[in-house]
Protein backbone atom coordinates (compact mmCIF):
# COMPACT_ATOMS: atom_id res chain seq x y z
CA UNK A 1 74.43 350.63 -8.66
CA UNK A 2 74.58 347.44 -10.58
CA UNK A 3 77.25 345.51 -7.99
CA UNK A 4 75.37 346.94 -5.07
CA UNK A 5 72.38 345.12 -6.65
CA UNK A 6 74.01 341.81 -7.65
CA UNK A 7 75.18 342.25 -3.57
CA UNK A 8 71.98 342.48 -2.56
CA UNK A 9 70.63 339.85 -4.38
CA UNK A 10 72.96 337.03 -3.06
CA UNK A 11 72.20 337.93 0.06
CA UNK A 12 68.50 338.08 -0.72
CA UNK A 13 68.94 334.60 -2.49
CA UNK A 14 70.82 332.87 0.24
CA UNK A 15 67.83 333.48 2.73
CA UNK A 16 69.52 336.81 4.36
CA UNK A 17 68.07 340.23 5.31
CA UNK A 18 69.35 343.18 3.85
CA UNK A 19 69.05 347.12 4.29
CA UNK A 20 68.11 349.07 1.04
CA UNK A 21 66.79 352.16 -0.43
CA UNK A 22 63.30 351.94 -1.79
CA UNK A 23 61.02 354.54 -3.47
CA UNK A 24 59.95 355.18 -0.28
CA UNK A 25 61.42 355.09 3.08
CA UNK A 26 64.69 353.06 4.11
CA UNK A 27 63.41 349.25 4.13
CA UNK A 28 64.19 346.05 5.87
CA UNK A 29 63.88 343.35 3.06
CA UNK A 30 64.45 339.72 2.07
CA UNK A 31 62.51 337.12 0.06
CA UNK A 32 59.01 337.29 0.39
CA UNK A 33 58.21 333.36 0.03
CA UNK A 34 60.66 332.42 2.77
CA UNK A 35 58.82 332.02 6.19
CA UNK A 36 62.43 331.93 7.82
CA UNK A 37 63.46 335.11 6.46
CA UNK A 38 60.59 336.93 7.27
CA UNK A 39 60.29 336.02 10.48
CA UNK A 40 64.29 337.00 11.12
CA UNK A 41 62.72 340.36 10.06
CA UNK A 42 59.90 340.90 12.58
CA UNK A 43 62.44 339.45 14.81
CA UNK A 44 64.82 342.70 13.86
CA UNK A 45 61.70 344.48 14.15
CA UNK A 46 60.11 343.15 17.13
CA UNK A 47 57.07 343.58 15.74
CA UNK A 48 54.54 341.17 16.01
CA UNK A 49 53.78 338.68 13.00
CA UNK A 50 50.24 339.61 13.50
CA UNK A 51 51.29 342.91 12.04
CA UNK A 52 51.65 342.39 7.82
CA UNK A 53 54.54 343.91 6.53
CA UNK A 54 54.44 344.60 2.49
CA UNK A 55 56.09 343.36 -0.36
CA UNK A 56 57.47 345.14 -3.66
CA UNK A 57 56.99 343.83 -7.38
CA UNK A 58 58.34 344.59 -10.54
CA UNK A 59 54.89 344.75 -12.45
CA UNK A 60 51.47 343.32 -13.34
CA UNK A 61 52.76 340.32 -14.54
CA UNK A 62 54.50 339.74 -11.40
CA UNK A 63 51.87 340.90 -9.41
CA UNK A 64 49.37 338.13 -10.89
CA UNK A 65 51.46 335.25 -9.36
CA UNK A 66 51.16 336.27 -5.89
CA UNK A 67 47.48 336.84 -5.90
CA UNK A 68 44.26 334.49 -6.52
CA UNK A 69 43.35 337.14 -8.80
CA UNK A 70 43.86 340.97 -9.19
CA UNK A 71 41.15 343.43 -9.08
CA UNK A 72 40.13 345.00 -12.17
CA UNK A 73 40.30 348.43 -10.24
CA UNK A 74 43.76 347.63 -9.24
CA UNK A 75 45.04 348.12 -12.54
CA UNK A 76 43.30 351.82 -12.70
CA UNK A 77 44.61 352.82 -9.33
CA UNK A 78 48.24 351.87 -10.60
CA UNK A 79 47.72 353.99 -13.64
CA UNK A 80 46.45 356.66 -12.01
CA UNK A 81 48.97 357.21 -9.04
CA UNK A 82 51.07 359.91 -8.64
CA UNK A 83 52.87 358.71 -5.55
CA UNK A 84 53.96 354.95 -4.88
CA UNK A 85 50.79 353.61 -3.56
CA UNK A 86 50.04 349.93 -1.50
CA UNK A 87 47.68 347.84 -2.12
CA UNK A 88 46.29 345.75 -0.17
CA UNK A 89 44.68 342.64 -1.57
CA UNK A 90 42.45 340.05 -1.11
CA UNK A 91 44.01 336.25 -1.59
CA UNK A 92 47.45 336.21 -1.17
CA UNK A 93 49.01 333.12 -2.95
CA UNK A 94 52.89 331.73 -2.99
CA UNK A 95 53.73 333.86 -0.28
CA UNK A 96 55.50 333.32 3.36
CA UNK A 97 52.32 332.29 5.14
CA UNK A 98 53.80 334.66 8.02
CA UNK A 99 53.52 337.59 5.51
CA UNK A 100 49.98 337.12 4.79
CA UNK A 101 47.74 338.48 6.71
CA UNK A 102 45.09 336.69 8.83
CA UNK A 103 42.26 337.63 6.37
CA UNK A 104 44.23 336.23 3.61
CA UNK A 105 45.14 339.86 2.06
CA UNK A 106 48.48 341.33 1.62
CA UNK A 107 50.38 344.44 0.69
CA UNK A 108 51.76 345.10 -2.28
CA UNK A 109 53.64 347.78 -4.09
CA UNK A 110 54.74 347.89 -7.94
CA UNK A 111 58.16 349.36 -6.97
CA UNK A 112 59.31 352.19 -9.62
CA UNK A 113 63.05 352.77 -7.74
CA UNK A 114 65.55 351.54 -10.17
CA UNK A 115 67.46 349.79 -7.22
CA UNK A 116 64.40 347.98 -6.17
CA UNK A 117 63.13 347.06 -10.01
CA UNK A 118 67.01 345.66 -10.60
CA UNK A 119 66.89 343.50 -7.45
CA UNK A 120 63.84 342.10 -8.33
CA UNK A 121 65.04 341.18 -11.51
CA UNK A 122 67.77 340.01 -10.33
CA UNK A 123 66.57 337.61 -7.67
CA UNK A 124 63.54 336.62 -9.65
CA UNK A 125 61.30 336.90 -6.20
CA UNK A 126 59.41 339.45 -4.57
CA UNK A 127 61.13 340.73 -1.62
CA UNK A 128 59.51 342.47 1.45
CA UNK A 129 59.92 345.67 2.15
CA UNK A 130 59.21 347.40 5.62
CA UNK A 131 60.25 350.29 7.25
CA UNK A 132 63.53 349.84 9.13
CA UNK A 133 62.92 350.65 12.40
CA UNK A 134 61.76 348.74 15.58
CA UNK A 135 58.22 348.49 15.67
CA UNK A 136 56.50 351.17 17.47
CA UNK A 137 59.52 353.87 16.71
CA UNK A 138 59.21 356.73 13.89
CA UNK A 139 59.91 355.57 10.84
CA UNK A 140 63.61 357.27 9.09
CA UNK A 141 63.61 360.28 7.31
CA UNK A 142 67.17 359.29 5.58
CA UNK A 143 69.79 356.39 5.95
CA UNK A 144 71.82 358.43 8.75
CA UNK A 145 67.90 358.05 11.02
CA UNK A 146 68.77 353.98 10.99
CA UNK A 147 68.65 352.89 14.36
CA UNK A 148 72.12 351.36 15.32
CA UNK A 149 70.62 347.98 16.27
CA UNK A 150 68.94 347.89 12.98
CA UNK A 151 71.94 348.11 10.90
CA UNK A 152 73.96 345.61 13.34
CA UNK A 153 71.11 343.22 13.03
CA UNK A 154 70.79 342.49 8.90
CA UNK A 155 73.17 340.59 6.82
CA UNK A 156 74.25 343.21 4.21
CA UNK A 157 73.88 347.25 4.29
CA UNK A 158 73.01 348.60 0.53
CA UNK A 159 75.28 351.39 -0.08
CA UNK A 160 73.83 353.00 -2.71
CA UNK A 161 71.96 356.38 -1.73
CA UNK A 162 73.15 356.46 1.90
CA UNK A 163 73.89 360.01 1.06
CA UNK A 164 70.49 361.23 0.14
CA UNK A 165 69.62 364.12 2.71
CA UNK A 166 66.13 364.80 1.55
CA UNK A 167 63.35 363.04 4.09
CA UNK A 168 61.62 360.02 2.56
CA UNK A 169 57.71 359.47 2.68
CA UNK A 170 55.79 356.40 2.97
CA UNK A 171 53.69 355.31 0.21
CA UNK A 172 49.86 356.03 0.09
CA UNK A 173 47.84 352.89 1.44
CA UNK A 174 44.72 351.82 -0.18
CA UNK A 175 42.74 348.32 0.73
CA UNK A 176 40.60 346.08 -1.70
CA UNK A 177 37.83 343.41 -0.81
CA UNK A 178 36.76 340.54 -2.70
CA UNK A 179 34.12 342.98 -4.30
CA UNK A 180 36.88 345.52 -5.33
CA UNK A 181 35.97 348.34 -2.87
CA UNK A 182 38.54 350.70 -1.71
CA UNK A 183 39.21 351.87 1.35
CA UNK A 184 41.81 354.78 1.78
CA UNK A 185 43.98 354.11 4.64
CA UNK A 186 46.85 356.46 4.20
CA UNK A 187 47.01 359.12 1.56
């Protein structure tokens, strides 16, 4: 895993999209403070950049520099999550300004998938993470449901896990205001 991770990461560092394994579904990533590279990816996604894609951490302390300030009750629904879980926030900050969403909020995940945690690391950046399919399609169970044109389209294919036969499921979704209400969007 670690050389498919330090592969990953140059690509990741030199501006350049990649195609990994999350702890979700198969993603579409690249550095999340690059407004170039993100908009390559809605550009593989042809999705609209009206439509916010998410972005994985490490941890809380990573989590802190990408947002004006964190919820208190974000910390509790970390702790208390049994599946990876999104949050969207109020105030993004050092972001892609094409990542952040017209309200200001953004998604984030605290990844747990060793692959994911590594990169981070590696690259020192948050990195976005989004389904990888065209906008509008189903979203891949496994490696071997990656549309052709989105594997032709990124600069490096991760090859770690493109084995895994068991179908992937998309994190729960839950959104915070300024006054640290939750709304469930997906479970």
């Amino acid at each position: 895993m670690h050389n498919e991770v330090r592969e990953a990461a140059g690509v990741i560092r030199s501006g350049g999209i990649i195609l990994y394994p999350t702890d979700t579904v198969w993603g579409i990533g690249c550095d999340a403070t690059s407004p170039k590279a993100v908009q390559r990816v809605y550009d593989i996604k042809q999705r609209s950049d009206h439509m916010s894609m998410l972005v994985l951490v490490s941890g809380p302390e990573m989590l802190e520099k990408y947002l004006e300030k964190v919820p208190a009750v974000a910390s509790e629904i970390i702790r208390s999550a049994v599946k990876p879980t999104t949050i969207i926030y109020p105030g993004a900050v050092n972001l892609a300004a094409n990542l952040v969403a017209g309200d200001g909020s953004v998604g984030i995940r605290i990844t747990s998938d060793p692959f994911c945690r590594e990169l981070i690391h590696m690259t020192g950046l948050p990195i976005v993470s989004t389904s990888a399919n065209t906008s509008g399609k189903p979203s891949p169970d496994t490696f071997h449901d990656i549309e052709r044109a989105i594997i032709d389209q990124v600069d490096h294919v991760v090859r770690w896990r493109q084995d895994e036969t068991t179908p992937a499921n998309p994190s729960a979704i839950i959104k915070l205001d300024e006054h640290g209400s939750t709304t469930l969007l997906r479970p």
